[in-house]
N, C-alpha and C. Protein backbone atom coordinates (compact mmCIF):
# COMPACT_ATOMS: atom_id res chain seq x y z
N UNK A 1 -85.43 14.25 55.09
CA UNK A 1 -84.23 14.47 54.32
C UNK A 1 -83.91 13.22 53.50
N UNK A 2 -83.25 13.53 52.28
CA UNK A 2 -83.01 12.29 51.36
C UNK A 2 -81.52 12.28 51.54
N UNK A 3 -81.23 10.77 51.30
CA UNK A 3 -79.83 10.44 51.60
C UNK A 3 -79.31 11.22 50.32
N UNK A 4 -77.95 12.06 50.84
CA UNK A 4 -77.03 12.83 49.19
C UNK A 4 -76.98 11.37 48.40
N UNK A 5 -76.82 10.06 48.61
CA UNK A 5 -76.67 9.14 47.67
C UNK A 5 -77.88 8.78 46.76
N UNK A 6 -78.90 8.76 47.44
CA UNK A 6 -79.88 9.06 46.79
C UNK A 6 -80.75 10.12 46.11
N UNK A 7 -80.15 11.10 46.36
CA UNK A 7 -80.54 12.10 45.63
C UNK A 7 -81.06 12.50 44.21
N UNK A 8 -81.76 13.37 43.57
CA UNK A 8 -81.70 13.10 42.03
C UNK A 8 -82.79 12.03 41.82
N UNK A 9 -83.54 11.18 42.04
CA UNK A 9 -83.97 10.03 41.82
C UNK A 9 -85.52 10.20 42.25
N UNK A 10 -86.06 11.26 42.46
CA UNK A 10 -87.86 11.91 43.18
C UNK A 10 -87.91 11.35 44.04
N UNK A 11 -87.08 10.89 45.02
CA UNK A 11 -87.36 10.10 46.73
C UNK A 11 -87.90 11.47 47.38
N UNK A 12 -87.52 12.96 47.06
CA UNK A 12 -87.80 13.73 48.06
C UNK A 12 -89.21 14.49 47.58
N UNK A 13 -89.89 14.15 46.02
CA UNK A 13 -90.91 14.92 45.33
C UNK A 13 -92.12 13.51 46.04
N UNK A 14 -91.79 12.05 46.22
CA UNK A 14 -92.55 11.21 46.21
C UNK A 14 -92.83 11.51 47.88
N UNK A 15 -92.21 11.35 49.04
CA UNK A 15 -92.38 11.62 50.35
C UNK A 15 -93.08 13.15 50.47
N UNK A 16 -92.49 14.38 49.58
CA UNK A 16 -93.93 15.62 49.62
C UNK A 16 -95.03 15.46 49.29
N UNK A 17 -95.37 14.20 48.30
CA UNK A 17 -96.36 14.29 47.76
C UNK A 17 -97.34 13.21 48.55
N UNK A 18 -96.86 12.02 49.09
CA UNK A 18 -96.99 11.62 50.28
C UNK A 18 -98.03 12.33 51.33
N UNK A 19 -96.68 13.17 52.05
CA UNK A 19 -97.24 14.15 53.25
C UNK A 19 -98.34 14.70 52.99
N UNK A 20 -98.67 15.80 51.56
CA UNK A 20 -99.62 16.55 51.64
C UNK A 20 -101.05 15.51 51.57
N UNK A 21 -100.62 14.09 50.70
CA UNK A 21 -102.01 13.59 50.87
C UNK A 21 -102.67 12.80 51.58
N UNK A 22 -101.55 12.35 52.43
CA UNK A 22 -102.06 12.09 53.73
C UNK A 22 -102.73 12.71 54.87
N UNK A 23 -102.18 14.52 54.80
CA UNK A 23 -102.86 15.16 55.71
C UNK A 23 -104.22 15.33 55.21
N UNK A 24 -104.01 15.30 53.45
CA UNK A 24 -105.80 15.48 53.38
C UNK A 24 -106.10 14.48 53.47
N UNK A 25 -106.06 13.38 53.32
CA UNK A 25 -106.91 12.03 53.73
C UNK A 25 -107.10 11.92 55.26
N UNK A 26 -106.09 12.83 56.36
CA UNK A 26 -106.94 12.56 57.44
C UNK A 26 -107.60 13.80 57.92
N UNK A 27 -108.39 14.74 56.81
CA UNK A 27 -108.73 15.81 57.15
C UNK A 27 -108.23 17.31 57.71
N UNK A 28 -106.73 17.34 57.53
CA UNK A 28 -106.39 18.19 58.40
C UNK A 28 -106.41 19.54 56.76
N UNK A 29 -106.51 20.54 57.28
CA UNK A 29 -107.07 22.00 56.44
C UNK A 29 -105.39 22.58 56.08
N UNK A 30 -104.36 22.44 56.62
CA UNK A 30 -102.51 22.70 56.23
C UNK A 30 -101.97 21.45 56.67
N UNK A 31 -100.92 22.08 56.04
CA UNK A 31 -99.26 21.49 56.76
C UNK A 31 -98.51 22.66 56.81
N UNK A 32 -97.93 21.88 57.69
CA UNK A 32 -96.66 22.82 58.02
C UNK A 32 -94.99 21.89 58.04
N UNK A 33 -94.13 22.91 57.51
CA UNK A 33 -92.84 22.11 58.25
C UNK A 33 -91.99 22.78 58.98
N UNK A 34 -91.54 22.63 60.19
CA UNK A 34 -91.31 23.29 61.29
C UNK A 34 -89.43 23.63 61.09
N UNK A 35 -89.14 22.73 60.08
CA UNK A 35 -87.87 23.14 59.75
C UNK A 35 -87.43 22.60 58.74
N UNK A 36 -86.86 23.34 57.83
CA UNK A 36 -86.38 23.23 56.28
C UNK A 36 -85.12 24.07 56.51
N UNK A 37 -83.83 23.65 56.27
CA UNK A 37 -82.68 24.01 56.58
C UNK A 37 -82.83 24.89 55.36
N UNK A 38 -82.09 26.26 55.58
CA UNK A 38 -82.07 26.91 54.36
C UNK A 38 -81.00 26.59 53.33
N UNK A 39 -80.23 26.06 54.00
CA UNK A 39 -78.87 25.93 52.41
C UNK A 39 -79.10 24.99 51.80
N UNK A 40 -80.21 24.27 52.15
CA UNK A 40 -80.98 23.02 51.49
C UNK A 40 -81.81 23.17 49.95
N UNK A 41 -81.05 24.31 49.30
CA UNK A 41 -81.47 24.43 48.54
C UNK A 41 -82.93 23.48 47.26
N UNK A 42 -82.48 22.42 47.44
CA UNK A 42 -83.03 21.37 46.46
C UNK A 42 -84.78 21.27 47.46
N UNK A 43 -84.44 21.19 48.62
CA UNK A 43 -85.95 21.06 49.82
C UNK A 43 -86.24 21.93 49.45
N UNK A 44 -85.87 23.67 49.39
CA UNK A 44 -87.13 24.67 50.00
C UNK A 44 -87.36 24.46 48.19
N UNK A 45 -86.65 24.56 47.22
CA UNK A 45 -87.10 24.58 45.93
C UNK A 45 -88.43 23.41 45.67
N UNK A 46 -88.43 22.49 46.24
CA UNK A 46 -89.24 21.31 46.23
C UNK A 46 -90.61 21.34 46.93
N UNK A 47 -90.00 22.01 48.22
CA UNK A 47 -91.66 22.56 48.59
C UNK A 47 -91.96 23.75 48.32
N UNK A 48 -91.72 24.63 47.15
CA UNK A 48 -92.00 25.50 47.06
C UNK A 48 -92.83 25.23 45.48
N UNK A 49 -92.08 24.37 44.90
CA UNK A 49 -93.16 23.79 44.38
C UNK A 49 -94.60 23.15 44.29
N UNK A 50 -94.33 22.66 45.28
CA UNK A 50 -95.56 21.88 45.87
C UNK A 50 -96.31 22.74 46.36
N UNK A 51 -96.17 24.05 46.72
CA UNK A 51 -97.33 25.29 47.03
C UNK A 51 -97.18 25.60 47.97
N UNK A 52 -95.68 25.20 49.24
CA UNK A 52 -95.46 25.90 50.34
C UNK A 52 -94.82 27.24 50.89
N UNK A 53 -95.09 27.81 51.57
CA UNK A 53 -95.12 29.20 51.16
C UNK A 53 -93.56 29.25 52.60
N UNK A 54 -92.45 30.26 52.70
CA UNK A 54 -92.27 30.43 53.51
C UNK A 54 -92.89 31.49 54.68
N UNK A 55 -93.07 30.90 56.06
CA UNK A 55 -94.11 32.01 56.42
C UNK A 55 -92.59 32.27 57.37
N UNK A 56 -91.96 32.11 58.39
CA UNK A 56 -90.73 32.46 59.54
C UNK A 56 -89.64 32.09 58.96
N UNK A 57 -88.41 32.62 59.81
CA UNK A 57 -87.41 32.06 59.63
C UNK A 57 -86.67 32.08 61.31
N UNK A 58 -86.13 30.81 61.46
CA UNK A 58 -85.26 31.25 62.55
C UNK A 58 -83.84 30.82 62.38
N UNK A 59 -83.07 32.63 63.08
CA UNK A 59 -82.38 32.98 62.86
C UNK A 59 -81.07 31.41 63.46
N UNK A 60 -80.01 31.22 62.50
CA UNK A 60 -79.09 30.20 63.02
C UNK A 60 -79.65 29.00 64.26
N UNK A 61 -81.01 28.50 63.13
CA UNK A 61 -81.53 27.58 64.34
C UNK A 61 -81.41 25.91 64.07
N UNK A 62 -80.21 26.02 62.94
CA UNK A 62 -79.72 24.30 62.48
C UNK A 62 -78.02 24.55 62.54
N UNK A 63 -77.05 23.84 63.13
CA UNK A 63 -75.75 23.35 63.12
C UNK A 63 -75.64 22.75 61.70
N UNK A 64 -75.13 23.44 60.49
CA UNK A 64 -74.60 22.99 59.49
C UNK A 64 -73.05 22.31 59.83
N UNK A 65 -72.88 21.01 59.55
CA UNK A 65 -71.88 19.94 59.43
C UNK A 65 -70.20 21.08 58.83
N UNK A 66 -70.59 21.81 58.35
CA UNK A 66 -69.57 22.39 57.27
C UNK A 66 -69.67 24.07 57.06
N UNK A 67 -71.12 24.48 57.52
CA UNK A 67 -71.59 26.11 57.26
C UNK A 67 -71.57 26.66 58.72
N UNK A 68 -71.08 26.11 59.86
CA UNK A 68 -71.70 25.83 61.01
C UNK A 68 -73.45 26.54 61.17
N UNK A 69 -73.91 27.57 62.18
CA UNK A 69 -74.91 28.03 62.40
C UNK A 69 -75.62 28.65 61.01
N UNK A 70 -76.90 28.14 60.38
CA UNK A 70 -77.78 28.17 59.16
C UNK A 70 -79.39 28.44 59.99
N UNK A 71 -80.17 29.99 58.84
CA UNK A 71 -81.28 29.79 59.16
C UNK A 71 -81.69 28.78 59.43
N UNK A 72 -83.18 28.36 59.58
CA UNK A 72 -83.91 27.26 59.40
C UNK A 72 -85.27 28.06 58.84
N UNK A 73 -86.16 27.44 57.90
CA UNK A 73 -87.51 27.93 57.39
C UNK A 73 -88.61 26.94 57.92
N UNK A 74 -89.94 27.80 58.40
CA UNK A 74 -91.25 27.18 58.37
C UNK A 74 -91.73 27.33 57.28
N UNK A 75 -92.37 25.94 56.76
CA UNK A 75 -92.91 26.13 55.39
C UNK A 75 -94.27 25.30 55.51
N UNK A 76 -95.35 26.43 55.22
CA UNK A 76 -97.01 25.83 55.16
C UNK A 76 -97.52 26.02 53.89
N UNK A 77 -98.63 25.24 53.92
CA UNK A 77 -99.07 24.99 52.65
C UNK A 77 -101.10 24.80 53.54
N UNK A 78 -101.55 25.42 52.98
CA UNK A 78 -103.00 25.31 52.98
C UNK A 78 -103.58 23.85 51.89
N UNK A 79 -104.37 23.23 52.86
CA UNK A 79 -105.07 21.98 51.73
C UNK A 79 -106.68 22.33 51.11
């Protein structure tokens, strides 16, 4: 997650882009992310860019600060 102060600024496009090439530099064939809050609009848009697909959802499985109980998304991406 990127700090809201930092936001806007590719801290969260530079750490995806990061992840995916690290998993291929240590050989691994996906990624996955085991939780992507859904009202996180700006994340799932970001890895959905990056080619991650949503595959689950679980039902009210993050405490939103303000929404209280929020899906959560698994999001994989094949390398």
């Amino acid at each position: 997650m990127v700090d809201p102060k930092a936001q806007g600024k590719g801290i969260g496009k530079l750490m995806c882009q990061h992840s995916i090439d690290t998993a291929r530099d240590m050989g691994f064939k996906a990624i996955q992310f085991n939780i992507v809050v859904s009202t996180n609009i700006g994340a799932v848009k970001l890895w959905k860019k990056f080619g991650f697909k949503i595959i689950g959802t679980t039902p009210k499985g993050f405490r939103h600060s303000q929404l209280g109980f929020v899906d959560t998304y698994i999001m994989y991406k094949e390398l």
